[in-house]
Each structure stands twice: as C-alpha cells, then as structure tokens.
Protein backbone atom coordinates (compact mmCIF):
# COMPACT_ATOMS: atom_id res chain seq x y z
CA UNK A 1 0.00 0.00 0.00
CA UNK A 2 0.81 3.39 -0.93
CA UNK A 3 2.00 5.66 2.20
CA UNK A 4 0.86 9.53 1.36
CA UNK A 5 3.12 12.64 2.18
CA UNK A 6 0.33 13.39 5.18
CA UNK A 7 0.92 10.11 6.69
CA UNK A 8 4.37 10.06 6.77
CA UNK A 9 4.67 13.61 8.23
CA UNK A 10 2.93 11.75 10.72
CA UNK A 11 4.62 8.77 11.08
CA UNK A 12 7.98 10.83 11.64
CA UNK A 13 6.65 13.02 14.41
CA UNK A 14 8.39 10.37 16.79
CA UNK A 15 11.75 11.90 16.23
CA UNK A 16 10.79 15.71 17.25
CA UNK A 17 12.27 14.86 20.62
CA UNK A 18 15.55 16.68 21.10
CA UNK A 19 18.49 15.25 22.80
CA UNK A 20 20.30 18.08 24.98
CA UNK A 21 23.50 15.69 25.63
CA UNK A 22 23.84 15.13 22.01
CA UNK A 23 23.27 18.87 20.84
CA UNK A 24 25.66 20.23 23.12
CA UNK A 25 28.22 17.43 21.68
CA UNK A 26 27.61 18.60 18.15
CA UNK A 27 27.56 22.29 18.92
CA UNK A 28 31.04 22.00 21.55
CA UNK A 29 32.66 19.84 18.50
CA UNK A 30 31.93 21.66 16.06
CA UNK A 31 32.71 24.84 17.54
CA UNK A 32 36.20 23.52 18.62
CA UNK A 33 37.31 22.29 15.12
CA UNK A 34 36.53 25.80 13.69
CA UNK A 35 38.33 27.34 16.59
CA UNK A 36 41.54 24.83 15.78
CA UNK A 37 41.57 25.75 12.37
CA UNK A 38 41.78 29.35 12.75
CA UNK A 39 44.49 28.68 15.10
CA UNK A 40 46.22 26.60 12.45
CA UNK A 41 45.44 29.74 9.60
CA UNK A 42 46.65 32.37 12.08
CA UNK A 43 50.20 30.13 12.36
CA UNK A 44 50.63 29.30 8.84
CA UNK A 45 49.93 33.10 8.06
CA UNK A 46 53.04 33.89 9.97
CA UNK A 47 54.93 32.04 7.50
CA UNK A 48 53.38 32.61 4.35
CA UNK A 49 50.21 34.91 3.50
CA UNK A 50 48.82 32.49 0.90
CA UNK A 51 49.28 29.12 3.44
CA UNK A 52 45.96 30.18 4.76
CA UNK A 53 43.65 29.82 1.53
CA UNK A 54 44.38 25.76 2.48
CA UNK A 55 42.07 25.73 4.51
CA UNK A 56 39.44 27.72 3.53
CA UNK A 57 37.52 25.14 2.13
CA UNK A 58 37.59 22.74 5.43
CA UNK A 59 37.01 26.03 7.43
CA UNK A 60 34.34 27.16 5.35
CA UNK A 61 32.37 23.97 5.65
CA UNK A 62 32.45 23.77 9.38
CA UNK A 63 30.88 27.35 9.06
CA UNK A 64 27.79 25.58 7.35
CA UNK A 65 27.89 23.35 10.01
CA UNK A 66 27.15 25.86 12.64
CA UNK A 67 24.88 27.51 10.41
CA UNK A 68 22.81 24.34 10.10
CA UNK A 69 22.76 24.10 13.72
CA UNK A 70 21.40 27.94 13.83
CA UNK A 71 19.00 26.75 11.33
CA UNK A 72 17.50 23.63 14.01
CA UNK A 73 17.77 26.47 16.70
CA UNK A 74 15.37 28.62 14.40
CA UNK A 75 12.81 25.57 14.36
CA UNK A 76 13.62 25.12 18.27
CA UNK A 77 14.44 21.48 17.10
CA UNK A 78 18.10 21.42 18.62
CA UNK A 79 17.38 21.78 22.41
CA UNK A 80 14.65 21.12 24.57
CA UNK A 81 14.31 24.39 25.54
CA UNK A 82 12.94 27.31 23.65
CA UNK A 83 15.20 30.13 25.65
CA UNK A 84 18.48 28.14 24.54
CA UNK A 85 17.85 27.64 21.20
CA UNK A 86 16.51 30.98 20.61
CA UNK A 87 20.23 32.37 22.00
CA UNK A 88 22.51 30.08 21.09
CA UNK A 89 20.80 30.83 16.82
CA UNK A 90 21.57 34.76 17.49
CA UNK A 91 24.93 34.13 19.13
CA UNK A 92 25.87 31.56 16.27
CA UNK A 93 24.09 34.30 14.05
CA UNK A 94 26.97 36.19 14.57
CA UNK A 95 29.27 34.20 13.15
CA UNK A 96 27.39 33.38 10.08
CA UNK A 97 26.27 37.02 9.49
CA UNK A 98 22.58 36.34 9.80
CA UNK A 99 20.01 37.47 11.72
CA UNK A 100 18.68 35.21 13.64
CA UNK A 101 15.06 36.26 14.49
CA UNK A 102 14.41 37.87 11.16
CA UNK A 103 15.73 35.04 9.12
CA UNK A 104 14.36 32.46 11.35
CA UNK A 105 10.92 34.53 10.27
CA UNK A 106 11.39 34.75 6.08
CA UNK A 107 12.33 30.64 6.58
CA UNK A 108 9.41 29.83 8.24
CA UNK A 109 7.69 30.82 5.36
CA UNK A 110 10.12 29.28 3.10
CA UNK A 111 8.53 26.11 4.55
CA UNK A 112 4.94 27.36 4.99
CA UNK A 113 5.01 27.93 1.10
CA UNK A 114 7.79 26.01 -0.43
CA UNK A 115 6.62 24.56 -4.05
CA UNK A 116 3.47 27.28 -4.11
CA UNK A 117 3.60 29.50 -7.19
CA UNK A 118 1.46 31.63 -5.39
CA UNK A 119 4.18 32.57 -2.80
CA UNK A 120 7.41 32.81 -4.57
CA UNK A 121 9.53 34.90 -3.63
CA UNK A 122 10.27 34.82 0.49
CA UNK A 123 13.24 32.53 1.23
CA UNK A 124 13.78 30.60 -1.99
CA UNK A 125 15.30 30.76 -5.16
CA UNK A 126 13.85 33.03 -7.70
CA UNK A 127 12.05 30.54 -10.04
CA UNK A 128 9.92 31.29 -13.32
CA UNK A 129 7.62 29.35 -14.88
CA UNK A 130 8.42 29.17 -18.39
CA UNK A 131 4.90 31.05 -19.53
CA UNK A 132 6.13 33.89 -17.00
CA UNK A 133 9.64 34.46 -18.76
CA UNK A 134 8.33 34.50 -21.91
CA UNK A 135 5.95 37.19 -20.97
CA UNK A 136 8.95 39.40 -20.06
CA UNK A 137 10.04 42.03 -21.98
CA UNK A 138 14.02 41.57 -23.11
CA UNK A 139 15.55 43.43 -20.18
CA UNK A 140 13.46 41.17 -17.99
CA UNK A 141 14.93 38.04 -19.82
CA UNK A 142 18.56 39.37 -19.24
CA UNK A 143 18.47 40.28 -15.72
CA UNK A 144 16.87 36.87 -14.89
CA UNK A 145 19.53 35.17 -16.67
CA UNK A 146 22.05 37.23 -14.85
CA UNK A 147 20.19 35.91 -11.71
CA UNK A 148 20.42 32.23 -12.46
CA UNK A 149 24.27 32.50 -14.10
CA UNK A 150 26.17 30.13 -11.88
CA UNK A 151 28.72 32.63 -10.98
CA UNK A 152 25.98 35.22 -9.60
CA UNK A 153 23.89 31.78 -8.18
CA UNK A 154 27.08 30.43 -6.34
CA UNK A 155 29.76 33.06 -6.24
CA UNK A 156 28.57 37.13 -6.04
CA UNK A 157 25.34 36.37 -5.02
CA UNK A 158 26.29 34.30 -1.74
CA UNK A 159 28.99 36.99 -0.71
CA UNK A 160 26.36 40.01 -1.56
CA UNK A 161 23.88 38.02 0.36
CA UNK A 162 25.47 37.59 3.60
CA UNK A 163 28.21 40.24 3.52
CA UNK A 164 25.50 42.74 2.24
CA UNK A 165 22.12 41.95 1.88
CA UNK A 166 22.18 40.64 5.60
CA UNK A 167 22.71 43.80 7.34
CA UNK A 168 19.99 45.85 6.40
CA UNK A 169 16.36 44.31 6.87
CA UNK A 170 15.06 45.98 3.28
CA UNK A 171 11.66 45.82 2.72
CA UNK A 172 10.27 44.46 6.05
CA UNK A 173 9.08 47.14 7.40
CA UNK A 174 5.41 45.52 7.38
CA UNK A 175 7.13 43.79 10.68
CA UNK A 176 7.57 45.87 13.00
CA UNK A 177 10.92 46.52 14.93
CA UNK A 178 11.59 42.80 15.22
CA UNK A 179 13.88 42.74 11.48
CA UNK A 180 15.76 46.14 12.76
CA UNK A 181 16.43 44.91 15.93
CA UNK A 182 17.48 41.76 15.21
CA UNK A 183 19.72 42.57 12.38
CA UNK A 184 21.26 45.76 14.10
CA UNK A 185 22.21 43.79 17.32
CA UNK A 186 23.52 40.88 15.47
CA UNK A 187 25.81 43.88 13.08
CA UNK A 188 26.66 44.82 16.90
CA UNK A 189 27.91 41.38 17.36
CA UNK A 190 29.58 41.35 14.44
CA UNK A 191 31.33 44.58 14.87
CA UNK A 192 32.80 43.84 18.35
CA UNK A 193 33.85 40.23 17.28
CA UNK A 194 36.06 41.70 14.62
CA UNK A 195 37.25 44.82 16.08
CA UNK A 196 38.48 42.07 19.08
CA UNK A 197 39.92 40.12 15.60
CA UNK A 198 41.36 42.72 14.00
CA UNK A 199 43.01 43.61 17.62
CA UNK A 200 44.24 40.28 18.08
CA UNK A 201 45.85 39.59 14.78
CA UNK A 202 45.66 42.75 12.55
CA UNK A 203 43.34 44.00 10.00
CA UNK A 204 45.19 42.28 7.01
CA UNK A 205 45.54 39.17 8.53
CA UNK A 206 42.36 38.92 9.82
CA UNK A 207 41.00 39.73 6.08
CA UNK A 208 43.01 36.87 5.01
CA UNK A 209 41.65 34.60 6.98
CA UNK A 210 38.42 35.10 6.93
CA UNK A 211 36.80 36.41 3.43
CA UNK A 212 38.17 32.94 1.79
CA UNK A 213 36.41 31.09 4.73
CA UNK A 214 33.28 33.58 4.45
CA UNK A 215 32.80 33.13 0.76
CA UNK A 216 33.41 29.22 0.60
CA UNK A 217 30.80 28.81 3.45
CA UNK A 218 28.43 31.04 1.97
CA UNK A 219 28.62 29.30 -1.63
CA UNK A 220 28.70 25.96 -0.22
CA UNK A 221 25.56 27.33 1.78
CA UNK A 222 23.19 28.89 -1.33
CA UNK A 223 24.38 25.62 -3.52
CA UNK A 224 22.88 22.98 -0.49
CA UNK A 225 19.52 25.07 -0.13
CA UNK A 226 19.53 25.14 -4.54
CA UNK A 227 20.01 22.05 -5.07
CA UNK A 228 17.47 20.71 -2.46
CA UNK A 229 14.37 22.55 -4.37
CA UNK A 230 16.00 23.03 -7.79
CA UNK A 231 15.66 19.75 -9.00
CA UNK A 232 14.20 18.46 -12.06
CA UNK A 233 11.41 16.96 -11.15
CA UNK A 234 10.70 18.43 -7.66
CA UNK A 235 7.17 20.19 -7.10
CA UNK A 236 5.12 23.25 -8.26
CA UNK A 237 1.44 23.89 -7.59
CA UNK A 238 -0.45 26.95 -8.28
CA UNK A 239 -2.16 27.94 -4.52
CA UNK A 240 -5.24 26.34 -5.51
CA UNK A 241 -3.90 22.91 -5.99
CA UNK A 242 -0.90 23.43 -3.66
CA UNK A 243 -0.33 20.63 -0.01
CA UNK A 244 2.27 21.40 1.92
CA UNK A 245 2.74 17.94 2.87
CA UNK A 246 3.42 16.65 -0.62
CA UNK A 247 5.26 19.63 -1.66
CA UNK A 248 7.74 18.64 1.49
CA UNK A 249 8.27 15.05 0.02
CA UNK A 250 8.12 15.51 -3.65
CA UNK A 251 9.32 18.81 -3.41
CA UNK A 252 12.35 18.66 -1.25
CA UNK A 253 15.40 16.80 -2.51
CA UNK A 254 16.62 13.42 -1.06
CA UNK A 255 20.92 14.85 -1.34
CA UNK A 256 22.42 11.57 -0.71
CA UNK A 257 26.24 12.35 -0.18
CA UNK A 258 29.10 10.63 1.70
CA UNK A 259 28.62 9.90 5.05
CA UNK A 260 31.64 12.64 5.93
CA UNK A 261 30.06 15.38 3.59
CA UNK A 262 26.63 14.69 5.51
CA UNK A 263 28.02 15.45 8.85
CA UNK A 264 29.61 18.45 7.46
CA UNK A 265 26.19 19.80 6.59
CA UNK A 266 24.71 18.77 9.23
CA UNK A 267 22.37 16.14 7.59
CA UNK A 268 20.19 18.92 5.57
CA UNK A 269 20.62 16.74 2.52
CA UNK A 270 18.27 14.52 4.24
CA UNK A 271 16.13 17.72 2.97
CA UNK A 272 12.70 16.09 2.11
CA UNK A 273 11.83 14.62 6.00
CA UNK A 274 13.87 18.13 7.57
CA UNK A 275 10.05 19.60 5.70
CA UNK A 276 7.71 17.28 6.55
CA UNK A 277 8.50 17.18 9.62
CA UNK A 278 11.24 20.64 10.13
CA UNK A 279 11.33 19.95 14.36
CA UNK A 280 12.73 16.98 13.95
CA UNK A 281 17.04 18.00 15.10
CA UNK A 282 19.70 17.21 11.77
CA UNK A 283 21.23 14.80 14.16
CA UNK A 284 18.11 12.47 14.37
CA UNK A 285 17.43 12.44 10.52
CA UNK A 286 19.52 9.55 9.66
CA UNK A 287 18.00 7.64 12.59
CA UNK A 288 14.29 8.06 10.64
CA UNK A 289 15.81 7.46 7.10
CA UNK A 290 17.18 4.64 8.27
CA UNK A 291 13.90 3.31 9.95
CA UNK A 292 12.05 4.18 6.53
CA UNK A 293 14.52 3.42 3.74
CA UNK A 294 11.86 3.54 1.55
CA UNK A 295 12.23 7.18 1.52
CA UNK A 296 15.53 7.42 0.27
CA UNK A 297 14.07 6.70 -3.57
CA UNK A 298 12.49 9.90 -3.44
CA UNK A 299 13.51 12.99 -4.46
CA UNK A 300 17.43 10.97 -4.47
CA UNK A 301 20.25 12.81 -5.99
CA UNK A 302 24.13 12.13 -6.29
CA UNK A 303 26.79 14.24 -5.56
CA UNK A 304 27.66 13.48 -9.54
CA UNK A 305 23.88 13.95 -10.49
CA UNK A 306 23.52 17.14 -8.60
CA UNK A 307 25.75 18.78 -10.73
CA UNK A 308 23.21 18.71 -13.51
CA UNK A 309 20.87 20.95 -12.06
CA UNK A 310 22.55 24.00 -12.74
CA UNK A 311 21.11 23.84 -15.56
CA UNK A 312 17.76 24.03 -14.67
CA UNK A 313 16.33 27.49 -14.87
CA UNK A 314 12.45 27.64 -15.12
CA UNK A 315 9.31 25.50 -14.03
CA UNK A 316 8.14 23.77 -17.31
CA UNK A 317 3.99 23.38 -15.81
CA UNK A 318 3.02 21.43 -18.83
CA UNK A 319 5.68 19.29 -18.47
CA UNK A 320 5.73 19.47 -14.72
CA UNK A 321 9.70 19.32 -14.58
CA UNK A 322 12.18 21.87 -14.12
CA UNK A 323 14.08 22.83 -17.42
CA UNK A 324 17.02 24.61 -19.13
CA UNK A 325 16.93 27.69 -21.12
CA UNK A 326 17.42 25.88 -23.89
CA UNK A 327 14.28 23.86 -23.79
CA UNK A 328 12.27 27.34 -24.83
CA UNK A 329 14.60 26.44 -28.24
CA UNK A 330 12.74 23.29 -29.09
CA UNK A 331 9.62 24.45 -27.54
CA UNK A 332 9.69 27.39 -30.48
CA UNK A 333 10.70 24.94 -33.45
C-alpha cells in the first residue's frame, strides 16, 4: 500500500524529541574544530600569507555546520528548551552574518510555502515558470539570466547576500521593529567580534583569513539550499492545488552524499523529511531514514547527479519538470 506525504509527516513526528546531551556534543565539536583551524590559519599566516587559503575550504564547511545548527535552533528542534535555542541561533548568528530572528521569520515561510507558485519569492530561489519568462520584456529576460548565471547563483550572489544583503532588513518594514532589531544587534555582534579580531591579529591578517572562509561557506551554503528545491522533477502547484505535505516530500530533494560530507552539513541533505517534519534536530534524521529506507528513492540525488541541475532554470507546468533555457529552443521549433 501506498504511504501519502500526510501520513508520513505523521509517522515521523516520533523523532521531534531533542536530545540536549547530544546537541551540546555537536555544537562543543563543532565549535572547537573551527576554533583549531583558525588557530592553524593564524600560524601558517606567519609564515606565508597564501598558506591560509588551504584551509578555507575545510574552514568554510564547518561554518555551514554551525549555520545548520542555527538553522535547528530557528525551528527550536536542537534543544529542549525554547530560551536556549533561541540564543545560542543569534549568538551563532553572529558568526554566520545572519540574523537570527528575522531570518528564522522569512524561513518559516520558506517552509509554509515552499513549491506554491502563489508565494514565490520569500526565502527561496527566484524561479519562473516558463509562460512567466516569456511574458517578459528583453531586459526582464537578461536580468533573470544574470540571476540564475552560476557565478551570480554560487559566487557574487552568496557573498552580496550575507556580507550585504544581511545587514539591512530591506523591505520588512510591514514587521515591525523585530527585522531592525534583530539585524542591528547581530551587526553589533559582528562589529565587536572583529574589532576584538582585527586587535588580536591585525586587520590584514584577519582579512586573510576570513573572506576565503566567508565566501566558501556562503557558496557551499546557497548551492545545499539550490540544489534541495532546484531539482528536475521536484514540485510546483499553483495555490489552488498546492499541499504542503506533498510539496515537502516531492518537493524537497533526497541529497544523498558521503557519510563525511553529511556530517559536514549537518544532515540537511536529508532535505525532504527536515520539511515534513522541520522539528525533527539534523542529528536524528539519519536515525528516521534509516527506519524508513523507503524514503531514500524519493527525491534521491548524487553528488555526480547534482551537478546537472545547474542547468535548470524555469518551471516547465506542462511538463511538470524543471528545465534549461534551452528547452524554450525546441519548444519554439
């Protein structure tokens, strides 16, 4: 028989309980190996000024790491308690450069609308249905393919986004003072941690070592969240025929990497149960896949096959499949 996406959102339920032993393990570890490799950086930078760029990469991914554990804090999945996930996300905020109240808001209704043509446009990846960009005029055309050119999609656009876009809460006024607070206090935060930094080790030192780090953690970041919705057959509804439940399952990518690459990201390739069911904590998501390995056929992509969706620019609704620009060629011949 059949299990539907409503079912197993409640069938996973079970694993919303949050272990505080095991949370403070990930968050201590984690923590320490970022703080060892910026020790090793600092050293090597006293012998050479490019040493440091080795480790950018490693560096950068254990940033992700602490940004997915922000991320559980902002669905108070990681502890027990409400009070310590809410400040451990906006100290952690900090070091990622995000705002940890006001993104925690614009992601909740990521998932409150993820896969709903009728709410594009708050937390996701700008995404056109193939009617829509051929309704633009050409300047509309260029700028979206601007948009969707890997090297804005995985290399400006991360930096601008949380070097830039992050420190000012543009267009959220509707809000209140919750977005200005919360992104003012964490650029607080931010300023004191690298005036004490700068301080420690000097301003051009300190720019060494962290923009590499910075910029590889925020493209590794935007390319996890594209490819877990940018797939090519994930899901698009128009508001009328939308369900969140099977827009979490069929919409939400199964990214089924090496076990070391999953603990770097902190399991958010298991992307498909982290939405139907988002208070279940990264650390427990391998426990349910495992209980329901029929799960992992859907929505399953490869490190290798993941590459292929860069590619995939627009929502093709008569074909229901994401597809390339250059499917609108044999759609006009």
């Amino acid at each position: 028989m059949t299990v539907g996406s409503n079912a197993w959102k409640l069938r996973l339920d079970s694993y919303k309980s949050p272990d505080n032993r095991r949370a403070t393990f990930e968050l201590v570890v984690t923590s320490l190996l970022l703080a060892g490799l910026w020790a090793a950086m600092w050293l090597m930078a006293g012998v050479s000024a490019w040493l440091p760029a080795l480790l950018a990469i490693p560096s950068g991914a254990l940033l992700v790491r602490l940004f997915m554990i922000q991320h559980d804090c902002g669905h108070n999945a990681f502890f027990s308690s409400r009070l310590a996930n809410d400040w451990t996300g906006r100290v952690l905020g900090v070091l990622t450069l995000t705002p940890f109240d006001f993104w925690r808001h614009s992601h909740a209704l990521h998932h409150a609308g993820s896969g709903n043509l009728g709410r594009r446009g708050i937390g996701d990846i700008d995404t056109l249905t193939v009617e829509e960009y051929l309704a633009r005029g050409r300047w509309g055309r260029i700028k979206y393919r601007l948009y969707r050119h890997p090297l804005v999609m995985f290399g400006l656009g991360p930096s601008f986004l949380f070097l830039l876009q992050h420190r000012l809460p543009v267009g959220a006024t509707r809000l209140g003072r919750m977005p200005w607070l919360s992104t003012m206090l964490t650029n607080l935060g931010i300023a004191v941690l690298f005036a004490l930094a700068i301080w420690l080790m000097g301003p051009s030192t300190f720019l060494l070592l962290y923009l590499p780090m910075m910029v590889v953690g925020a493209s590794i970041g935007v390319w996890l969240f594209y490819v877990q919705h940018q797939f090519e057959q994930t899901y698009w509804q128009p508001a009328t025929d939308w369900s969140q439940p099977d827009a979490a399952l069929h919409g939400s990518s199964f990214y089924d990497l090496p076990r070391w690459l999953m603990w770097l990201t902190g399991n958010i390739g298991i992307h498909h149960l982290h939405h139907l069911s988002s208070r279940i904590p990264f650390y427990r998501l391998p426990e349910a896949l495992a209980d329901y390995p029929e799960l992992r056929t859907i929505g399953r992509l490869t490190l290798w096959q993941s590459l292929a969706c860069v590619r995939l620019t627009l929502w093709d609704a008569g074909r229901r499949q994401m597809v390339p620009f250059a499917a609108l060629r044999q759609r006009a011949a």
